[in-house]
C-alpha atoms as a PDB file:
ATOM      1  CA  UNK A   1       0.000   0.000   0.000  1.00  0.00           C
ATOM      2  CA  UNK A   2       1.474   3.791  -1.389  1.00  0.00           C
ATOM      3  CA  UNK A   3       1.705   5.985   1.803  1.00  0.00           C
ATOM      4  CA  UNK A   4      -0.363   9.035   1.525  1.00  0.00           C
ATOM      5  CA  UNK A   5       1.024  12.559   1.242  1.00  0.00           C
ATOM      6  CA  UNK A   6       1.354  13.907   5.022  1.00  0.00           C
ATOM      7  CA  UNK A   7      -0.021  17.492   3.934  1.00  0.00           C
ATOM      8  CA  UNK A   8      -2.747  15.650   2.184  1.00  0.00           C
ATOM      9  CA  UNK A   9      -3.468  14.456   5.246  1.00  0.00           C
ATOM     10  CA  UNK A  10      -2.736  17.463   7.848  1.00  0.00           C
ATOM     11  CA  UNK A  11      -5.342  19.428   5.064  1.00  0.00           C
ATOM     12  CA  UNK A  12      -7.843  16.900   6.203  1.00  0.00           C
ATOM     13  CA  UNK A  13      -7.462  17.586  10.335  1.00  0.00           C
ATOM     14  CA  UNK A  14      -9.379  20.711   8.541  1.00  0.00           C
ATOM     15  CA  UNK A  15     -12.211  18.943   7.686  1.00  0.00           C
ATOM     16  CA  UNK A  16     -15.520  19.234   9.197  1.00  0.00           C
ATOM     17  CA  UNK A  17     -16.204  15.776   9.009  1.00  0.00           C
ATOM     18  CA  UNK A  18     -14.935  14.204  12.555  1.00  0.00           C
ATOM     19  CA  UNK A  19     -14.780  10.511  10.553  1.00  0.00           C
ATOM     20  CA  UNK A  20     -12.493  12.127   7.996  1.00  0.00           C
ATOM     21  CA  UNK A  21     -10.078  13.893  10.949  1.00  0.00           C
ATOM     22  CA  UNK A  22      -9.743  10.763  13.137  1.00  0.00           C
ATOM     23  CA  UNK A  23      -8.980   8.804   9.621  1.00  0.00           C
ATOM     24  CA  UNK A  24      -6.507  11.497   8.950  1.00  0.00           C
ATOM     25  CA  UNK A  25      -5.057  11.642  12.357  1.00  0.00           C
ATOM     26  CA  UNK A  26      -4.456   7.569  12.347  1.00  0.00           C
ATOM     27  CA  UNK A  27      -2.548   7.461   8.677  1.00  0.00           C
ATOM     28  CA  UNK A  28      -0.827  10.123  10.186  1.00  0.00           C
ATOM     29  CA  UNK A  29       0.204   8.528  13.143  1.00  0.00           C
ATOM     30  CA  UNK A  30       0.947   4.793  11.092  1.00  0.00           C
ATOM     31  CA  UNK A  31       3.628   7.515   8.901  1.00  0.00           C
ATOM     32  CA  UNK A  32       4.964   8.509  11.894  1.00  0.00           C
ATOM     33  CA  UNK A  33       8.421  10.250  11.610  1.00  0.00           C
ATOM     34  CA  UNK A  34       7.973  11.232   7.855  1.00  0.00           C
ATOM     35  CA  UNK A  35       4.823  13.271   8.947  1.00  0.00           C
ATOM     36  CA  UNK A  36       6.791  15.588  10.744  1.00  0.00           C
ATOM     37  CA  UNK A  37       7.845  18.331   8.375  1.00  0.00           C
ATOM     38  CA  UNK A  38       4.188  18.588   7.681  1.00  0.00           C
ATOM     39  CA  UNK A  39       2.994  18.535  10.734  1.00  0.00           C
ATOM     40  CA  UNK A  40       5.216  20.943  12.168  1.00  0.00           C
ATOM     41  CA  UNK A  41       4.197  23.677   9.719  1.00  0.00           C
ATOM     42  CA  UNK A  42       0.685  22.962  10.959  1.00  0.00           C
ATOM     43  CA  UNK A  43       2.048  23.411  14.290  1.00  0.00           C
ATOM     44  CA  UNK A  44       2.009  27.125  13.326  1.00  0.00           C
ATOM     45  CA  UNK A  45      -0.911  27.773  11.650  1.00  0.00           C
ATOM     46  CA  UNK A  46      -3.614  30.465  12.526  1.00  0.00           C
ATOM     47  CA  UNK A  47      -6.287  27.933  13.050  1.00  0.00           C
ATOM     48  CA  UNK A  48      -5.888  26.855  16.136  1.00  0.00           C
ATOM     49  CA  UNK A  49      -7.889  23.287  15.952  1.00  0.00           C
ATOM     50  CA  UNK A  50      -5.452  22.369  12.696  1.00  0.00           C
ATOM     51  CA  UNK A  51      -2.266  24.177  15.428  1.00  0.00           C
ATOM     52  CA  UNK A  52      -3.768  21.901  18.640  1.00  0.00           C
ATOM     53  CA  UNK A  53      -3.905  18.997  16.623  1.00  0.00           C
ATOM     54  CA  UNK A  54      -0.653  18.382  14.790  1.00  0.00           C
ATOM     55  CA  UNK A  55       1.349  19.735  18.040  1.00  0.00           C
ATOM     56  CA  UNK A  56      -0.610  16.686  19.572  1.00  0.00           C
ATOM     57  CA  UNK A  57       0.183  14.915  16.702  1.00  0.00           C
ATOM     58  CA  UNK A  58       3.879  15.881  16.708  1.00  0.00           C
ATOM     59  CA  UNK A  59       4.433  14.570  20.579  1.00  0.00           C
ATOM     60  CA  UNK A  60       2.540  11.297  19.724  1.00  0.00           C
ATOM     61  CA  UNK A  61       4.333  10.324  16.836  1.00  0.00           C
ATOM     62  CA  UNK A  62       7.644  12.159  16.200  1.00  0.00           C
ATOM     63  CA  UNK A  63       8.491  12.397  20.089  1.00  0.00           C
ATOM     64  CA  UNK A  64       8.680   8.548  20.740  1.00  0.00           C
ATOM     65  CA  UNK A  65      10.628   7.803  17.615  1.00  0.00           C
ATOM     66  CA  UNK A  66      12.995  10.081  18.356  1.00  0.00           C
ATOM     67  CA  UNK A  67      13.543   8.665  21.401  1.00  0.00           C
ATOM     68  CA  UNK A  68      13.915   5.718  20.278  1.00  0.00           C
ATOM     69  CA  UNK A  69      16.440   6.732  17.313  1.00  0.00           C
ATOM     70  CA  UNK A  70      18.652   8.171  20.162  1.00  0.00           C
ATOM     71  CA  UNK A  71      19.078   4.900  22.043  1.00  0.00           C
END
């Protein structure tokens, strides 16, 4: 299975549909480290559902395989 584009994916966190967000929000998290970049741009945007959500996003998934790159 092709891995979907991570700010295809942070665009959808957008989305008014809560079905479409939580679907988002899991591919995200099963990307994991290569959603960063996107998600950290998000981070910073002006809406601040999309800004809550991929800083969450960030500490669940980038965080803990950082940590575990470091070891």
């Amino acid at each position: 299975m092709l891995l979907q584009d991570p700010a295809a994916l942070v665009e959808r966190l957008r989305s008014g549909d809560i079905e479409a967000r939580v679907r988002a929000e899991a591919e995200l998290v099963r990307i994991g480290a290569p959603a960063e970049a996107a998600l950290d741009a998000a981070s910073r945007e002006p809406d601040p559902e999309l800004a809550f959500r991929a800083r969450r996003l960030l500490l669940e998934v980038v965080a803990p395989h950082r940590r575990e790159v470091e070891r």
